[in-house]
Protein backbone atom coordinates (compact mmCIF):
# COMPACT_ATOMS: atom_id res chain seq x y z
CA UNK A 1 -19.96 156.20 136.09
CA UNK A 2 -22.55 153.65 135.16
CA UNK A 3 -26.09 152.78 137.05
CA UNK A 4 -28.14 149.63 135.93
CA UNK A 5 -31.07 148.89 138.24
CA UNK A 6 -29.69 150.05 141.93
CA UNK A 7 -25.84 149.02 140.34
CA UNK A 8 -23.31 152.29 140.48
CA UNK A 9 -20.04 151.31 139.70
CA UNK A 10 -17.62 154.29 140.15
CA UNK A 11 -13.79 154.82 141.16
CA UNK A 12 -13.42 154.45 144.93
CA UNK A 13 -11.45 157.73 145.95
CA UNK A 14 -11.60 158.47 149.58
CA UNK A 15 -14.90 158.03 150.47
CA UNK A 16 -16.72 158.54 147.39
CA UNK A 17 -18.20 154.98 146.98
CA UNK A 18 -19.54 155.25 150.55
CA UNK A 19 -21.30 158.73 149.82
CA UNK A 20 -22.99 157.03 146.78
CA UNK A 21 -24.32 154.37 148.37
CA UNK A 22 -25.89 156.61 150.54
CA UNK A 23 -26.91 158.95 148.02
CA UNK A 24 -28.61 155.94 146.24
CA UNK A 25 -30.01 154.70 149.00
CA UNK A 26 -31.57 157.91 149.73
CA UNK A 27 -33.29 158.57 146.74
CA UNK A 28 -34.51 155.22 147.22
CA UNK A 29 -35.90 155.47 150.43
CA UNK A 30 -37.55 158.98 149.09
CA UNK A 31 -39.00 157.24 145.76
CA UNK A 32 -40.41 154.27 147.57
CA UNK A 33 -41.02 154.96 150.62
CA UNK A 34 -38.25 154.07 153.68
CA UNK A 35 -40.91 150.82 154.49
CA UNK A 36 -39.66 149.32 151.28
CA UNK A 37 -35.72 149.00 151.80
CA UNK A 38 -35.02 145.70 152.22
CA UNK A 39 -31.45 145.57 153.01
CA UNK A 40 -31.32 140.97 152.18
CA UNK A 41 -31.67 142.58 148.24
CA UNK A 42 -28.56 145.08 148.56
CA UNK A 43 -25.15 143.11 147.53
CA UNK A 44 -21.82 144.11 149.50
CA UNK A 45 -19.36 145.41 146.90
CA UNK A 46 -17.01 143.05 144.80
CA UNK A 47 -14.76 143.33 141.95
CA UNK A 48 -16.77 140.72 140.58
CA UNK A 49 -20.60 140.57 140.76
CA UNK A 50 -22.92 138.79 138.50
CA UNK A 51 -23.09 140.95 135.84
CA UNK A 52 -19.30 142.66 136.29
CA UNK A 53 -15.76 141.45 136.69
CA UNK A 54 -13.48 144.50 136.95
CA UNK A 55 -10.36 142.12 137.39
CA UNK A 56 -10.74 140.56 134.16
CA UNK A 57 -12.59 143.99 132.60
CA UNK A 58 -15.60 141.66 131.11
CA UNK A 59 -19.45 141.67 131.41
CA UNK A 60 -21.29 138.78 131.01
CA UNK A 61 -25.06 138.33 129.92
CA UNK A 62 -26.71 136.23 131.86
CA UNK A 63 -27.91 133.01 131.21
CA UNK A 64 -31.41 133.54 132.44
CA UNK A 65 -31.64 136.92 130.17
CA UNK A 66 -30.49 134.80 127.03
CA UNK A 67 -32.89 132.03 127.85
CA UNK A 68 -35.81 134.82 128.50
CA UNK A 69 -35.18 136.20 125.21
CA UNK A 70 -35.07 132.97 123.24
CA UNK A 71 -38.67 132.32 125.12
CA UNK A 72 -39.94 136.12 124.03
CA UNK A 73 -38.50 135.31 120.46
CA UNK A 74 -40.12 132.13 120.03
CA UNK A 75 -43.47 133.42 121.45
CA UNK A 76 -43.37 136.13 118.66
CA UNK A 77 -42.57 133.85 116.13
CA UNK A 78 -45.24 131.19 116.85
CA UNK A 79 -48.34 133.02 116.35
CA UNK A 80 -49.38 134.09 113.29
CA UNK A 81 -50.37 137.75 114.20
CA UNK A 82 -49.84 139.64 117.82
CA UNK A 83 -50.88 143.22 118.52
CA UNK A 84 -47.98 145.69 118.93
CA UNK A 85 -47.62 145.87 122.35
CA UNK A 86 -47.78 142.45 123.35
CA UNK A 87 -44.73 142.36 120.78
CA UNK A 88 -42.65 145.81 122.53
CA UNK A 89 -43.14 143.48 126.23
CA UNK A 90 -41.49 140.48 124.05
CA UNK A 91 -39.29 142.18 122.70
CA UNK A 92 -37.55 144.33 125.69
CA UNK A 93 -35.00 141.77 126.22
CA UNK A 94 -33.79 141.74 122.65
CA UNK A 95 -32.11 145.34 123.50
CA UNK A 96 -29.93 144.00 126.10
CA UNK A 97 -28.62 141.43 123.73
CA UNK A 98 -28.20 144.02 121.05
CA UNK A 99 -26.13 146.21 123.48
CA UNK A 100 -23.52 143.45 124.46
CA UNK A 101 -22.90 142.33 120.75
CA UNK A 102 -22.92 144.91 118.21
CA UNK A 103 -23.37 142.85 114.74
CA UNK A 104 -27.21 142.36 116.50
CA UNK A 105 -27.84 146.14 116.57
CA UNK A 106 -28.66 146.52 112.65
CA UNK A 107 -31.44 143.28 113.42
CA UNK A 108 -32.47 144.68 116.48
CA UNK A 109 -33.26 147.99 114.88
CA UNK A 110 -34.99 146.75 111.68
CA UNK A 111 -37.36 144.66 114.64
CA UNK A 112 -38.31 148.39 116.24
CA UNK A 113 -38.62 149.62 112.94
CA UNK A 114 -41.38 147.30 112.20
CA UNK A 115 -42.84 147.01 115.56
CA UNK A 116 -43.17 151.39 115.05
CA UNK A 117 -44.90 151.05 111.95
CA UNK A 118 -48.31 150.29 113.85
CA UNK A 119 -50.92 152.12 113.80
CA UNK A 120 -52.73 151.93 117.45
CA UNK A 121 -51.10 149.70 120.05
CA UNK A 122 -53.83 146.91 119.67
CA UNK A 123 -53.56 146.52 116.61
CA UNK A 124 -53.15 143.19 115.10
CA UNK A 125 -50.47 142.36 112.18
CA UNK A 126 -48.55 139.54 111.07
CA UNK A 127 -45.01 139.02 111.35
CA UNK A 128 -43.59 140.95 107.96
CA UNK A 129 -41.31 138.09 106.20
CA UNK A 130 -37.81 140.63 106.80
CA UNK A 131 -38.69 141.10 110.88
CA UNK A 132 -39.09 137.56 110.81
CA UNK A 133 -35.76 136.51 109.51
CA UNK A 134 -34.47 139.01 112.10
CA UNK A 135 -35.58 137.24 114.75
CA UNK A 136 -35.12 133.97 113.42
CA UNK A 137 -31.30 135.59 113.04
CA UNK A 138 -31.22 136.95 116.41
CA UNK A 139 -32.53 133.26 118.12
CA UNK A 140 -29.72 131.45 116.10
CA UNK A 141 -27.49 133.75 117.33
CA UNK A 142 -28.50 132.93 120.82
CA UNK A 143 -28.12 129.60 120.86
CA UNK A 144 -24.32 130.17 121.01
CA UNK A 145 -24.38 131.32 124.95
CA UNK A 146 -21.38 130.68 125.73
CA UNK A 147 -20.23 133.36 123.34
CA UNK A 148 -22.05 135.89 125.95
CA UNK A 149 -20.00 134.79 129.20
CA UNK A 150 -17.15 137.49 128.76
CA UNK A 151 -17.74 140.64 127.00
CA UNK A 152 -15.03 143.45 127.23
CA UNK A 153 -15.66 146.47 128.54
CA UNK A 154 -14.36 148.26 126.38
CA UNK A 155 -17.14 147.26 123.82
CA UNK A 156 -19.46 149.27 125.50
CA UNK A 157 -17.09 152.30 126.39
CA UNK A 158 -15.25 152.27 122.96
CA UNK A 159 -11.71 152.46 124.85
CA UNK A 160 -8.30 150.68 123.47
CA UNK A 161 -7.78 147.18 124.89
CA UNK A 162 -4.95 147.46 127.58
């Protein structure tokens, strides 16, 4: 079972996919309030969505994510020094990249591990020369998006190919 945003992708046995719409919708309605269920936002179900294709057993990244972190990237790497949280908001996107392609996870991490290493959250710091490479690394990996279109599953489940 898997939930991303208001996504649950689960085996449909008997009426189990029904029930967890409902479910969802539910604690939706209870979290926000039933005034703010708009029903336009709620896709029917598909065996391939924009971010799943069961047939084929791929996720892709989106283009608009890739292109939002090459923007967040390049905004960290322009200035000379940014406070720490301006660079954790820049940065989000970077984690979802680092999730669909492994090799980025050691980068990704040595990023956080710099971004930790400040003191108060408004503090300002320039870009250390290693976390800079990182994300110089991590845009040039980026510009290959096409690479991102078709990502097994079993990547992120760690399951044999079929």
């Amino acid at each position: 079972m898997w939930c991303d945003d208001h996504t649950w992708v689960k085996q449909d046995t008997g009426s189990r996919c029904m029930e967890a719409n409902f479910v969802l919708r539910r604690a939706m309605a209870t979290v926000l309030g039933p005034q703010e269920l708009c029903e336009d936002k709620f896709t029917t179900w598909s065996t391939r969505t924009k971010l799943l294709d069961t047939v084929s057993g791929t996720v892709p990244v989106s283009v608009e994510k890739i292109v939002k972190a090459q923007a967040r990237i390049g905004s960290v790497l322009t200035p000379k020094a940014c406070s720490e949280s301006t660079r954790s908001k820049r940065l989000a996107s970077l984690r979802y990249v680092s999730t669909c392609f492994p090799a980025a996870r050691a980068f990704y991490r040595n990023v956080q591990v710099f971004s930790s290493s400040f003191s108060t959250p408004h503090e300002r710091r320039f870009v250390a020369s290693d976390a800079r490479d990182d994300l110089e690394w991590f845009a040039g990996v980026l510009t290959f998006e096409h690479r991102f279109n078709a990502i097994p599953v079993e990547q992120f489940a760690n399951i044999q190919p079929t």
